[in-house]
N, C-alpha and C. Protein backbone atom coordinates (compact mmCIF):
# COMPACT_ATOMS: atom_id res chain seq x y z
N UNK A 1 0.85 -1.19 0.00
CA UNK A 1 0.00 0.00 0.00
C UNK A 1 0.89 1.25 0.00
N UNK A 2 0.66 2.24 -0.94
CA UNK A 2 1.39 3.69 -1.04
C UNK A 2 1.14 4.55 0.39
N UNK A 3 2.06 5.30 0.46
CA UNK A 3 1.89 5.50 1.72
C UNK A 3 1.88 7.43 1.54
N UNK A 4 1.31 8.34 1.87
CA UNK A 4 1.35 9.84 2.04
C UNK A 4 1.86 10.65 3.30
N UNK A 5 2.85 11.36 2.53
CA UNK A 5 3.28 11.83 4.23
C UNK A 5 3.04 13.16 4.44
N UNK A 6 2.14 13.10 5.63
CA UNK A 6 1.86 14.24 6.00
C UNK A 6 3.01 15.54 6.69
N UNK A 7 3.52 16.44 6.41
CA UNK A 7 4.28 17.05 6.15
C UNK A 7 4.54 17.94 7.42
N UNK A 8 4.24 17.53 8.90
CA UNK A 8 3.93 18.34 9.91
C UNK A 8 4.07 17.54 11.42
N UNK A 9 4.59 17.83 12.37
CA UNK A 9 4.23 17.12 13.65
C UNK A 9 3.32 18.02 14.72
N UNK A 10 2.75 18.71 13.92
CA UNK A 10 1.39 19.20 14.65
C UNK A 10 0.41 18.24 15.15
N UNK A 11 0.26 17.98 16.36
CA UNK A 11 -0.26 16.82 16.77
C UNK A 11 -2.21 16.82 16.14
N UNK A 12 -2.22 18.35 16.82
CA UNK A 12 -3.55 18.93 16.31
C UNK A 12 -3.85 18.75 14.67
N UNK A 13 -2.99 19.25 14.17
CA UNK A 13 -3.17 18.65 12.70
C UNK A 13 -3.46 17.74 12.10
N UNK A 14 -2.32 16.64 12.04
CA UNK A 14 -2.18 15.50 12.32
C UNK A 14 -3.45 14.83 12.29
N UNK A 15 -4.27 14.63 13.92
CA UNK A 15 -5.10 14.10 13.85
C UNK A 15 -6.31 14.59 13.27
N UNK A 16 -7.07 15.56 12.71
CA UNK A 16 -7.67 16.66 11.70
C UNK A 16 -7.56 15.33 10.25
N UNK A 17 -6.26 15.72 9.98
CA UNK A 17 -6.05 14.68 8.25
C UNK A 17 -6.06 13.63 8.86
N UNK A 18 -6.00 12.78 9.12
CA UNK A 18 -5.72 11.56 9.58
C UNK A 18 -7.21 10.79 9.22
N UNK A 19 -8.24 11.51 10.49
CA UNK A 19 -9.38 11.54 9.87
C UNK A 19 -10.30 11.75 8.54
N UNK A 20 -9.73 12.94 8.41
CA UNK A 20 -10.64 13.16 6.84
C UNK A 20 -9.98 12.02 5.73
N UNK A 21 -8.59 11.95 5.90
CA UNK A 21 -8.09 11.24 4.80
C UNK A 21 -8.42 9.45 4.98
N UNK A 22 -9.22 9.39 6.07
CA UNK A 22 -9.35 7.93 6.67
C UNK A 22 -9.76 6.79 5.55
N UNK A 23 -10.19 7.07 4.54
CA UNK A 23 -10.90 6.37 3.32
C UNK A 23 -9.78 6.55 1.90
N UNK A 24 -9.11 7.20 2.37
CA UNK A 24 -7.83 6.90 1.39
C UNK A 24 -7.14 5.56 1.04
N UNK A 25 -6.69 5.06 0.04
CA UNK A 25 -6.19 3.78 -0.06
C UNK A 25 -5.05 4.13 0.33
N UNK A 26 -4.49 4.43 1.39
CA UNK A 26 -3.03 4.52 1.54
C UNK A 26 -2.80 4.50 3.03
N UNK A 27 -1.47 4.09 3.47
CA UNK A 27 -1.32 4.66 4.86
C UNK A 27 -0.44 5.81 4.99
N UNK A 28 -0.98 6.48 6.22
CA UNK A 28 -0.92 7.78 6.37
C UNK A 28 0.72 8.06 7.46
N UNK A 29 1.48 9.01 7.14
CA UNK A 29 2.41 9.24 7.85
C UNK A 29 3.07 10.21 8.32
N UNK A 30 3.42 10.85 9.78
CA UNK A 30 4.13 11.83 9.74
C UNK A 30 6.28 11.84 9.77
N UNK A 31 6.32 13.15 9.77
CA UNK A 31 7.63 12.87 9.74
C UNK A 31 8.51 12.13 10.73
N UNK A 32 8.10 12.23 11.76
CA UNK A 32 8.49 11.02 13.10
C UNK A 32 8.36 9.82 12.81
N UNK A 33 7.14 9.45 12.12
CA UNK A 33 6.94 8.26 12.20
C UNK A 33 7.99 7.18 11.18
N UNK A 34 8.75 8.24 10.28
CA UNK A 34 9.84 7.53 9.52
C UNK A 34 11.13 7.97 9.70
N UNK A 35 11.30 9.12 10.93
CA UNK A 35 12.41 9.47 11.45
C UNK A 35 13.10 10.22 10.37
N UNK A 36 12.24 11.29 9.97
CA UNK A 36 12.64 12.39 9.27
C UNK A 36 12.98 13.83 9.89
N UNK A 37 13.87 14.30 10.47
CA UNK A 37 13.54 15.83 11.13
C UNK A 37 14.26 16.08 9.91
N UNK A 38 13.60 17.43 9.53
CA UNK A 38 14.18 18.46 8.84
C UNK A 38 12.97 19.77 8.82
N UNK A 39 13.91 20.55 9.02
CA UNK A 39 13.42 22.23 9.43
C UNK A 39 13.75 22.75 8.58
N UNK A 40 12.03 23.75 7.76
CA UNK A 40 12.11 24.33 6.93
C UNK A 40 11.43 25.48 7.00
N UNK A 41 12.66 26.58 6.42
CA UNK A 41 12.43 27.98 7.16
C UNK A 41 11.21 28.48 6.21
N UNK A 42 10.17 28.98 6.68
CA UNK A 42 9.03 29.74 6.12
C UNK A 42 9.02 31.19 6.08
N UNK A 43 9.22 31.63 4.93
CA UNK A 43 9.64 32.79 5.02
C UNK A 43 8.97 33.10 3.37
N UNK A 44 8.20 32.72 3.17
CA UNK A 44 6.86 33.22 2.07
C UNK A 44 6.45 33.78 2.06
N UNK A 45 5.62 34.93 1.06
CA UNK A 45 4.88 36.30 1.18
C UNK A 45 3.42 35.68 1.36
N UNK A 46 3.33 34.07 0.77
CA UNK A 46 1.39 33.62 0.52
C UNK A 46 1.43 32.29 1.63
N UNK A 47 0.28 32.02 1.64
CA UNK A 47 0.34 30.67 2.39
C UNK A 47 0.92 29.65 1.09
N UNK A 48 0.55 29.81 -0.35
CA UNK A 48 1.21 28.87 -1.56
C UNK A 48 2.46 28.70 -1.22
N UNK A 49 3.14 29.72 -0.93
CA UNK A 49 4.90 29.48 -0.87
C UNK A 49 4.96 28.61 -0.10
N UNK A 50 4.41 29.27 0.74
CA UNK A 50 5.18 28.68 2.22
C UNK A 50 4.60 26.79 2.37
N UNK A 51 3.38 26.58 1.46
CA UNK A 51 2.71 25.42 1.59
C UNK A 51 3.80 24.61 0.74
N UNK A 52 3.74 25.43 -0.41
CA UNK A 52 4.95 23.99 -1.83
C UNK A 52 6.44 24.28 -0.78
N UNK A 53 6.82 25.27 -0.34
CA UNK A 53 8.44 24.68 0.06
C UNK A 53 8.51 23.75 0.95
N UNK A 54 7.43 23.37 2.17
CA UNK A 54 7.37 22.34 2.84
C UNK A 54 7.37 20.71 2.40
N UNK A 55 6.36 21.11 1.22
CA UNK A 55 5.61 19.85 0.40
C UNK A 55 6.99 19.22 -0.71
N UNK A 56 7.55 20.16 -1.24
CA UNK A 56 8.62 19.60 -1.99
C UNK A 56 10.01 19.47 -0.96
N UNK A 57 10.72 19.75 0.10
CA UNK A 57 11.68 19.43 0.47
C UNK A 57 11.46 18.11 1.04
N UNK A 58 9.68 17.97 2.08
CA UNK A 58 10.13 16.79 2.25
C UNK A 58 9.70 15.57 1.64
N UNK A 59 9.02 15.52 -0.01
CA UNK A 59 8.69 14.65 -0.96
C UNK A 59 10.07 14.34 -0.97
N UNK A 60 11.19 15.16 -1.10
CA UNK A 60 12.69 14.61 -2.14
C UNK A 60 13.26 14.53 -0.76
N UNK A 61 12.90 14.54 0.46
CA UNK A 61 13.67 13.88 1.37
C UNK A 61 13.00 12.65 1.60
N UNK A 62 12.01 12.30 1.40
CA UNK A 62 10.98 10.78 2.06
C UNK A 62 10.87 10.20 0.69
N UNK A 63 11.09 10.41 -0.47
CA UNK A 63 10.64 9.87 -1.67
C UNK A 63 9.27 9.73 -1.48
N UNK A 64 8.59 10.14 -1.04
CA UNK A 64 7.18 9.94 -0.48
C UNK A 64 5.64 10.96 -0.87
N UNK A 65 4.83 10.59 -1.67
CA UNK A 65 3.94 11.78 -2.07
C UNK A 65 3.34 12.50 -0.82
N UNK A 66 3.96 13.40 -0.71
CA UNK A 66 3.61 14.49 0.10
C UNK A 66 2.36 15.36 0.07
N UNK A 67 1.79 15.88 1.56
CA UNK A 67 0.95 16.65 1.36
C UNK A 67 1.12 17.61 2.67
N UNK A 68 1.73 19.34 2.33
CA UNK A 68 1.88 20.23 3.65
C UNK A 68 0.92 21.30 3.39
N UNK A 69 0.28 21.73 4.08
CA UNK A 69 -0.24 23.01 4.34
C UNK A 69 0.09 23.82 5.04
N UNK A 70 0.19 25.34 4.61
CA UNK A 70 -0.02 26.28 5.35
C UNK A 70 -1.41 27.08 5.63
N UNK A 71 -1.76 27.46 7.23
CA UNK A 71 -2.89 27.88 7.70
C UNK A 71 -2.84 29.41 8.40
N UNK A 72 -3.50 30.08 8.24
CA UNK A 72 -3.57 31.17 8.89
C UNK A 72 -4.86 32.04 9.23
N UNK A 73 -4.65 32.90 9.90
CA UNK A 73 -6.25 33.55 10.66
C UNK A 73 -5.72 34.99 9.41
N UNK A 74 -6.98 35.61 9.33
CA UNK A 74 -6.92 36.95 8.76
C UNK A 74 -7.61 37.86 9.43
N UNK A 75 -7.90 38.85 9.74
CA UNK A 75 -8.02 39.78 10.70
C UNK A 75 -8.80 41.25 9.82
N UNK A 76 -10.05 41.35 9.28
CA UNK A 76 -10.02 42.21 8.76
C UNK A 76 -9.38 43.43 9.57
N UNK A 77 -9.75 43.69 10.71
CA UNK A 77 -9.73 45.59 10.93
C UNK A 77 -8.15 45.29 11.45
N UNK A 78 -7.62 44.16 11.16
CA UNK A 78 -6.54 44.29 11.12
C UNK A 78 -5.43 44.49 10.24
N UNK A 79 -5.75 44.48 9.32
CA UNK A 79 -5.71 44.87 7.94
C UNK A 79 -4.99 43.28 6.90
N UNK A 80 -5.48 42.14 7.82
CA UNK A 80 -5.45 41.06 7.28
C UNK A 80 -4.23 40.74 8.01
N UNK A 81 -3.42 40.97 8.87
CA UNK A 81 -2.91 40.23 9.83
C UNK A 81 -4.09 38.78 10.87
N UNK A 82 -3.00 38.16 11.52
CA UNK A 82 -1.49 37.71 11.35
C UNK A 82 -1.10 37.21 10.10
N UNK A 83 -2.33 36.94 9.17
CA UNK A 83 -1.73 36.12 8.18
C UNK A 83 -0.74 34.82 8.05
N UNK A 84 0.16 35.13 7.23
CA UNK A 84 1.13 34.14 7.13
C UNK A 84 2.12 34.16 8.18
N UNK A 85 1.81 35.05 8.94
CA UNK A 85 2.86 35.52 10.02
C UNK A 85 1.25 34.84 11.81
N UNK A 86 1.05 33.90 11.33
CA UNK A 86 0.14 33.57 12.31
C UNK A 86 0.47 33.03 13.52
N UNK A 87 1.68 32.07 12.81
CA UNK A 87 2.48 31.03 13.83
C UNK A 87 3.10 31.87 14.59
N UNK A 88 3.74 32.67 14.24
CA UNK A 88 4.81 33.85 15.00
C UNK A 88 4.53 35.09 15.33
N UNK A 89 3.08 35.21 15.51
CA UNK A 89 2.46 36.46 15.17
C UNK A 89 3.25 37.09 16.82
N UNK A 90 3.20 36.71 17.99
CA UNK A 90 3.42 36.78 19.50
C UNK A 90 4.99 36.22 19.83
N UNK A 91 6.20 36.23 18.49
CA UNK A 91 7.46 35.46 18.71
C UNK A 91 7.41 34.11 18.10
N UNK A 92 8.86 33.65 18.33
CA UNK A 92 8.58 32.26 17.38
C UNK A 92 8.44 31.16 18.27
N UNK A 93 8.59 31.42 19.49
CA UNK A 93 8.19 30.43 20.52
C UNK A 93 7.27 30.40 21.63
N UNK A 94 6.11 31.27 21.08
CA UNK A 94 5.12 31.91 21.64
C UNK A 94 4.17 30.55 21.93
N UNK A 95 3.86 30.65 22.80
CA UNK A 95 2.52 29.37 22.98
C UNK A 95 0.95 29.62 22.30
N UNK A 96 -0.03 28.98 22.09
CA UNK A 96 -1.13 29.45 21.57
C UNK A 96 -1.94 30.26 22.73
N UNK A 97 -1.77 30.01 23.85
CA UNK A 97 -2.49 30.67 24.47
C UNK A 97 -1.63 32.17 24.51
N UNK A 98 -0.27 32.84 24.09
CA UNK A 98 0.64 33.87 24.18
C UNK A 98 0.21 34.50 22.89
N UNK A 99 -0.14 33.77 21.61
CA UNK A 99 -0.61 34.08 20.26
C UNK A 99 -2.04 35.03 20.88
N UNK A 100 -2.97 34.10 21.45
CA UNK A 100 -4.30 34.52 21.54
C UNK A 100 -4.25 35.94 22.28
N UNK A 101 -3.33 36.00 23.25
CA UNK A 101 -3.32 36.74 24.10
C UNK A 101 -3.39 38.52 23.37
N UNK A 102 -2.04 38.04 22.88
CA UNK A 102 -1.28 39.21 21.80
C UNK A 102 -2.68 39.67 20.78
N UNK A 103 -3.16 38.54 20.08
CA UNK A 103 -4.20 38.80 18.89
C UNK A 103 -4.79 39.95 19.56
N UNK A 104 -5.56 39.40 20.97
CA UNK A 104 -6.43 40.19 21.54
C UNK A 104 -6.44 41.86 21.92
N UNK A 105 -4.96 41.93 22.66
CA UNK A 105 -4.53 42.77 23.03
C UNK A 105 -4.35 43.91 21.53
N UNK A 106 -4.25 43.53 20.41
CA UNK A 106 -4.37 44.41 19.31
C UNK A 106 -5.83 44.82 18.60
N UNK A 107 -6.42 43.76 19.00
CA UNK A 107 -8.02 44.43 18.97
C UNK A 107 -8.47 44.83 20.00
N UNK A 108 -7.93 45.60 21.04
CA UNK A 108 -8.89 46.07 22.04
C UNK A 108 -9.44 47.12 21.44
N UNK A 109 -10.80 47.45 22.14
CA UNK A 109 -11.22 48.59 21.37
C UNK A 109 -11.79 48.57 20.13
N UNK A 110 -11.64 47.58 19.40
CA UNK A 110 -12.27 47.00 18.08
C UNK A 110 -13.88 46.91 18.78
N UNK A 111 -15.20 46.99 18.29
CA UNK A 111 -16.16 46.52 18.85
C UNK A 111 -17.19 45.36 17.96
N UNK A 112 -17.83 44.51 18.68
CA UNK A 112 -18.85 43.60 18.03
C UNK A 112 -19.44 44.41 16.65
N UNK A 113 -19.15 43.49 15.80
CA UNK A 113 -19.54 43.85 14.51
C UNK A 113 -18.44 44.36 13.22
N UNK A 114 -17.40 44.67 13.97
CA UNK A 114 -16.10 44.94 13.29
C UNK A 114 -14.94 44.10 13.77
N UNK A 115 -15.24 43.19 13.93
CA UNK A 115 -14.26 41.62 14.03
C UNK A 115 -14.10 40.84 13.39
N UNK A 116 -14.90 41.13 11.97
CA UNK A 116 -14.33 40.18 11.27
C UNK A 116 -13.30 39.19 10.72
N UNK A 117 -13.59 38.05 10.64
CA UNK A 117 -11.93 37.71 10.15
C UNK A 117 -12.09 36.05 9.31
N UNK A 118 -11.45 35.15 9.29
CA UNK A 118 -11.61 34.05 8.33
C UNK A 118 -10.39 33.49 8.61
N UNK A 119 -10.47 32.25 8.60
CA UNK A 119 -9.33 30.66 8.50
C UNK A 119 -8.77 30.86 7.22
N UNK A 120 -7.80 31.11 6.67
CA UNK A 120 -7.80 30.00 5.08
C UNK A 120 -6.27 28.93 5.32
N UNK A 121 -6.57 27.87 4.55
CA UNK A 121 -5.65 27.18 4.48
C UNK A 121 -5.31 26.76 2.60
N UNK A 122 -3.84 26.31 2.29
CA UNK A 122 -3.58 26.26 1.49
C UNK A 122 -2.90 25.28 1.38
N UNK A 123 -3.16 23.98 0.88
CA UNK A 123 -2.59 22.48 0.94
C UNK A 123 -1.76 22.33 -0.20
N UNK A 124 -0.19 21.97 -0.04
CA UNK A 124 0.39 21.34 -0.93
C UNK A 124 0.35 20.00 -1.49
N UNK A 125 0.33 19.15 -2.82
CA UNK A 125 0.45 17.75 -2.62
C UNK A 125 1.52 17.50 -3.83
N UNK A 126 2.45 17.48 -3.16
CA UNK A 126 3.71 17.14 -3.92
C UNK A 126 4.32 15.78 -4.60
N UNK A 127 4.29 15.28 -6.11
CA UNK A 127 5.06 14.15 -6.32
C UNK A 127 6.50 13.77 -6.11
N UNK A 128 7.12 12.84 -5.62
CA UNK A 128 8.26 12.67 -5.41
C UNK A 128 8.99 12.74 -6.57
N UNK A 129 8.71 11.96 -7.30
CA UNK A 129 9.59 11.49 -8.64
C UNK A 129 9.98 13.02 -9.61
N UNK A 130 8.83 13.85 -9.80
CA UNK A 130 8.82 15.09 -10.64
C UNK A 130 9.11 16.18 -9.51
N UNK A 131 8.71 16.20 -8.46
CA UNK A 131 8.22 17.18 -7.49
C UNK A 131 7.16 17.62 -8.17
N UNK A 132 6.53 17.41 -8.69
CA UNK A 132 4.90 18.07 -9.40
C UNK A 132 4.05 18.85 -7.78
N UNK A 133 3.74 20.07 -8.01
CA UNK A 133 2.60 20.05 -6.70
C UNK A 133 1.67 21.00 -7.21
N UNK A 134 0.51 20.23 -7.13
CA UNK A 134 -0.93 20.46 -6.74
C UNK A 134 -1.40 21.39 -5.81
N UNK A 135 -2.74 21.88 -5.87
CA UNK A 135 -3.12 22.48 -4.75
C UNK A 135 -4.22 22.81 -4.51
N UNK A 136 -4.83 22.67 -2.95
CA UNK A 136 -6.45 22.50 -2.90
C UNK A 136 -6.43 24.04 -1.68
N UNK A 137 -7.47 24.78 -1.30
CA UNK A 137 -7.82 25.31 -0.77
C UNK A 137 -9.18 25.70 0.03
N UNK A 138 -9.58 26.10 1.16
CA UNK A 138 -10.06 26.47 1.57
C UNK A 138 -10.45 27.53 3.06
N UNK A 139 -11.49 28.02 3.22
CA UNK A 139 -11.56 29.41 3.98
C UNK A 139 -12.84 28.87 4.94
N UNK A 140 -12.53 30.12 5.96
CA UNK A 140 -13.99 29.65 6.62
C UNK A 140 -14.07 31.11 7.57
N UNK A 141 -15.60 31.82 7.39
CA UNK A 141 -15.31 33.14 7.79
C UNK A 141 -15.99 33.43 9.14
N UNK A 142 -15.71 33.95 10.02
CA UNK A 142 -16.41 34.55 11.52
C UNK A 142 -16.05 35.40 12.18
N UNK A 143 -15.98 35.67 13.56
CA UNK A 143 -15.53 36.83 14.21
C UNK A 143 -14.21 36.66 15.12
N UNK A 144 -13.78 37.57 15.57
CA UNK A 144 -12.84 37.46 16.89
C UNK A 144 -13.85 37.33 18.06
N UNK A 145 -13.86 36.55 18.82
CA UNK A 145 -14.63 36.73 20.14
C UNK A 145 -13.90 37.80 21.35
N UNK A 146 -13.86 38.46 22.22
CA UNK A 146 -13.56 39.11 23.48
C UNK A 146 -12.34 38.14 24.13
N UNK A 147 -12.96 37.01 24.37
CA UNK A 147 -11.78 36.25 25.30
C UNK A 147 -12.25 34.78 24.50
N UNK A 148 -11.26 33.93 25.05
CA UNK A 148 -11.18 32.32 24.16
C UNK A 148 -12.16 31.86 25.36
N UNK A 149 -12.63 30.97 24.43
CA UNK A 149 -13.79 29.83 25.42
C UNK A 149 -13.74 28.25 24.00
N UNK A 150 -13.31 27.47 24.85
CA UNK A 150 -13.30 25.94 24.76
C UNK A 150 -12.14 25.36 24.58
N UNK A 151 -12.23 24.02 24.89
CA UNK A 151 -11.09 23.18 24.99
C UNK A 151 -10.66 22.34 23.92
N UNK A 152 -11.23 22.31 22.89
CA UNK A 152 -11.21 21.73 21.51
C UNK A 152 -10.10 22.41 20.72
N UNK A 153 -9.62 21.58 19.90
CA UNK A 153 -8.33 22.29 18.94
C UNK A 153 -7.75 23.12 19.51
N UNK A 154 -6.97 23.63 18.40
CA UNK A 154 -5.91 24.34 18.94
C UNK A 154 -5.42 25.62 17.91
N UNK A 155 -4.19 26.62 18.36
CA UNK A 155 -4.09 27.61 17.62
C UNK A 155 -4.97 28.75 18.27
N UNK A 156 -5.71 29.48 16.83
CA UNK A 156 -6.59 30.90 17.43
C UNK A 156 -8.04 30.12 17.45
N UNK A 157 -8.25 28.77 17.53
CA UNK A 157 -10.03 27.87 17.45
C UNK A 157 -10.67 28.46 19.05
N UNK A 158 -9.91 29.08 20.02
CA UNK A 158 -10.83 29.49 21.07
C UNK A 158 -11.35 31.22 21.19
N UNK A 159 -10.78 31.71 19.68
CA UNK A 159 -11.46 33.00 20.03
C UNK A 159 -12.08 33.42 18.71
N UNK A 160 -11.86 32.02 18.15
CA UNK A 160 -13.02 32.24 16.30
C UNK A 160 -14.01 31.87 16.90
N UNK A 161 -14.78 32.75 16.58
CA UNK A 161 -16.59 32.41 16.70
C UNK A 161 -17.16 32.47 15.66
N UNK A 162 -17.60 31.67 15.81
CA UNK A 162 -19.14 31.14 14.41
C UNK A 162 -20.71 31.87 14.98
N UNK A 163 -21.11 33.13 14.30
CA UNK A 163 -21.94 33.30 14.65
C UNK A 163 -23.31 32.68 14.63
N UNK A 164 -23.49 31.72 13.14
CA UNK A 164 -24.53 30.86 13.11
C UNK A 164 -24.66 29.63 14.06
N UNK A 165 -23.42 29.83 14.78
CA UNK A 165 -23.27 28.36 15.99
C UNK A 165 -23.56 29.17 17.10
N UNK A 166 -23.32 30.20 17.41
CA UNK A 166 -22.72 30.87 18.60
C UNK A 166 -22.25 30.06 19.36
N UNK A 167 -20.84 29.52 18.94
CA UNK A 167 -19.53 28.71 19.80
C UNK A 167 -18.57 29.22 18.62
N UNK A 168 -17.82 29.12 19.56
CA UNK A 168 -16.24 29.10 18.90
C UNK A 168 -15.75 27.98 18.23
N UNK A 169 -14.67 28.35 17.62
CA UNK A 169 -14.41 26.89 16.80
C UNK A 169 -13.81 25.83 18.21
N UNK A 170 -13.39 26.68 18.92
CA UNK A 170 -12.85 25.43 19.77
C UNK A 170 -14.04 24.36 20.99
N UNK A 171 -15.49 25.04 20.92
CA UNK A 171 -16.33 24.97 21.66
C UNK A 171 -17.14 23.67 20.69
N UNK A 172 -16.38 23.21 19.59
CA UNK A 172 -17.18 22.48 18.77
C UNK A 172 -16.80 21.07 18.58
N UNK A 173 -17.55 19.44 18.45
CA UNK A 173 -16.96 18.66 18.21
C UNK A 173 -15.73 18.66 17.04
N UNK A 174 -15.28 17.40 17.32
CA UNK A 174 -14.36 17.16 15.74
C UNK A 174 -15.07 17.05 14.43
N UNK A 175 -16.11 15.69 14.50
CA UNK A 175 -16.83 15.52 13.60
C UNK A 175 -17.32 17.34 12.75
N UNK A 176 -18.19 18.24 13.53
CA UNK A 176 -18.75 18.84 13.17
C UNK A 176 -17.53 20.50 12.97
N UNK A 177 -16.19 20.61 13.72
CA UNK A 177 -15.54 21.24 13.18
C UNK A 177 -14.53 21.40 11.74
N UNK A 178 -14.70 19.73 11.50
CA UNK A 178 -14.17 19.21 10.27
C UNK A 178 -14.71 19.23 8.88
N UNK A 179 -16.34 19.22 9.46
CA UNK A 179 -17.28 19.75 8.56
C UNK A 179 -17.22 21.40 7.81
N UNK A 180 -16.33 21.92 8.75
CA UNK A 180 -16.99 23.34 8.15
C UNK A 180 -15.69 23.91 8.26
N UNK A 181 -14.55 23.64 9.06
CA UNK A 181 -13.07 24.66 8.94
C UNK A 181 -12.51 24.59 7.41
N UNK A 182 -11.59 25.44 7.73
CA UNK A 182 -10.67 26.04 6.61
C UNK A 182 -9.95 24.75 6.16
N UNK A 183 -9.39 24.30 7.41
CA UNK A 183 -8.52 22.65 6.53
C UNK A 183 -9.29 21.26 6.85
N UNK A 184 -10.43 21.57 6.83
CA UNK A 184 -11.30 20.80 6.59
C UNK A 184 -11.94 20.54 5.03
N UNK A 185 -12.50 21.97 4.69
CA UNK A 185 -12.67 22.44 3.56
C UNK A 185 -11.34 22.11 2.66
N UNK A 186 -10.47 22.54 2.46
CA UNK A 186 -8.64 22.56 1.70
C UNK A 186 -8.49 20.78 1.42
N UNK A 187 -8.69 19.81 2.86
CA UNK A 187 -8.45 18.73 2.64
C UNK A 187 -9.56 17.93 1.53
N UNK A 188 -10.71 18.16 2.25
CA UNK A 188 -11.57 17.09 0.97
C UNK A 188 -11.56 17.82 -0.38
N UNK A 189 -11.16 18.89 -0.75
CA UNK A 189 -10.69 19.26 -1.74
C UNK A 189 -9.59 18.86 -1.90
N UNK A 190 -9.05 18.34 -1.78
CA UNK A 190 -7.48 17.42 -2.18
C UNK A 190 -7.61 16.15 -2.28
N UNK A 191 -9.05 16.08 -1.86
CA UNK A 191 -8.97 14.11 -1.86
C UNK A 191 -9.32 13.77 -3.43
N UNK A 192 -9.74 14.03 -4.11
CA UNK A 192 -9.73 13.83 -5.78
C UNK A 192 -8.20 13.96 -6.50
N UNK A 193 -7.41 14.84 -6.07
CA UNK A 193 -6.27 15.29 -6.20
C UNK A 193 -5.41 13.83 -5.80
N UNK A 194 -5.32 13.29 -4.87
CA UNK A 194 -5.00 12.31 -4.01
C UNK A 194 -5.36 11.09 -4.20
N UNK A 195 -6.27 10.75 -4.59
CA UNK A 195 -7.16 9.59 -5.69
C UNK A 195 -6.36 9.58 -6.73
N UNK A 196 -6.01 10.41 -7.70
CA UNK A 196 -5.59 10.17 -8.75
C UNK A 196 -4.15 9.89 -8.66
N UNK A 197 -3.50 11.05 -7.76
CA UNK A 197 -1.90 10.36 -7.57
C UNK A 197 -1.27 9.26 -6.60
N UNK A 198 -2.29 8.49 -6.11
CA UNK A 198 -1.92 7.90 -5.76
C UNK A 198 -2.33 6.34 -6.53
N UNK A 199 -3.33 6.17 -7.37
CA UNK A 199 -3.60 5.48 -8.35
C UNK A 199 -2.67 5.23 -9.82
N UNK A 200 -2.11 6.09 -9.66
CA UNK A 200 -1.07 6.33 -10.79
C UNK A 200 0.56 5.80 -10.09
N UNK A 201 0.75 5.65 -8.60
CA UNK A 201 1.57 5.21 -8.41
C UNK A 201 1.33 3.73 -8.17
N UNK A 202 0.24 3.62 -8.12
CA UNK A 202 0.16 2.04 -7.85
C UNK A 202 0.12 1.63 -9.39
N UNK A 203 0.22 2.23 -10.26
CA UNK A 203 -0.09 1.56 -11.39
C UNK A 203 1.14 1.60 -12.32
N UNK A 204 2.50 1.96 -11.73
CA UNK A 204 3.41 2.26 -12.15
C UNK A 204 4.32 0.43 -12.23
C-alpha cells in the first residue's frame, strides 16, 4: 500500500487529516513516524509558498507523495494580519495561548460587529519522482470573540466564533468542526487530487 506523508508534527493537525483522509487507499504518515527531522524555514509572502516549500523538500527527502499546508487567521480591521505571520504572530516560541493573548490585546477597542476575520488554508500535494505540486484550498469566515472559550483544537479555534453556531471553533466537536473549517474544507478538496496520484503510483 502507497503511503502519504503528512508534512507536519502538529499533533492537532495531524489528527484533523488523519481523519478526513481515513478512506484513502493509503497509509498515512508523519515525519516522526519515519524518522525524518528536517526544518524548513518559512519565510513566504502567501500561504502557496510557504505550503509547496514544505511539500517539496520533504517529498525529495521521504521519496514519499507528500501533502503540507499552510494555515492562517486573517483579521479584517486588522488589515489582514497575522496572516502568514500567524504562527509567529506573538514570537517564534510563543505558545497558543501567548498568540491569543497578543491577537487580543491588538483588537482592544475594536467593537462587536467589526471583528471580522476568516481561516484559510492552502494544501500542498507534492510528487516525489517530478516534485509536481498540486493544490487545494479552503476558507472559513467569523468573528474574533472578546476572550477564548473551549477546549477543543488548537491555535486561534478558542477566540473564532461562528456566529450561526454561537460557539467558537474550539467549543465544537471534531466531527462537526471538520465539517466546516478552513482545513477541513482545503483537505476534501485534495482528496480527488490524491485519488488520482496515488492510483497512478500504484499503477506504475
Amino acid at each position: 500500500m502507497p503511503a502519504l506523508l503528512i508534512a507536519t508534527n502538529n499533533r492537532g493537525k495531524l489528527a484533523e487529516l488523519k481523519l478526513i483522509f481515513a478512506g484513502l487507499p493509503c497509509s498515512i504518515v508523519s515525519p516522526v513516524d519515519i524518522d525524518l527531522d528536517l526544518e524548513i524555514e518559512e519565510n513566504g509572502s502567501t500561504f502557496e509558498e510557504n505550503a509547496q516549500v514544505k511539500s517539496v523538500a520533504f517529498a525529495r527527502a521521504s521519496g514519499l507523495l507528500t501533502l503540507a499546508d499552510d494555515s492562517g487567521l486573517e483579521v479584517e480591521a486588522l488589515g489582514g494580519e497575522p496572516g502568514v505571520r500567524s504562527a509567529r504572530y506573538a514570537g517564534d516560541n510563543a505558545t497558543d495561548s501567548e498568540r491569543i493573548q497578543y491577537l487580543l490585546s491588538k483588537m482592544k477597542g475594536i467593537p462587536a460587529g467589526k471583528r471580522h476575520a476568516k481561516f484559510r488554508s492552502i494544501m500542498a500535494i507534492t510528487t516525489p519522482l517530478d516534485l509536481h505540486t498540486a493544490f487545494s484550498c479552503g476558507e472559513c469566515r467569523g468573528e474574533i470573540a472578546f476572550e477564548p472559550r473551549g477546549e477543543n483544537g488548537f491555535g486561534y479555534d478558542p477566540v473564532f466564533f461562528l456566529p450561526q453556531l454561537g460557539k467558537t471553533m474550539a467549543e465544537l466537536p471534531k466531527d462537526i468542526k471538520n465539517g466546516l473549517s478552513h482545513r477541513g474544507m482545503a483537505a476534501r478538496n485534495a482528496i480527488p487530487v490524491l485519488y488520482t496520484l496515488l492510483n497512478l503510483q500504484q499503477n506504475r
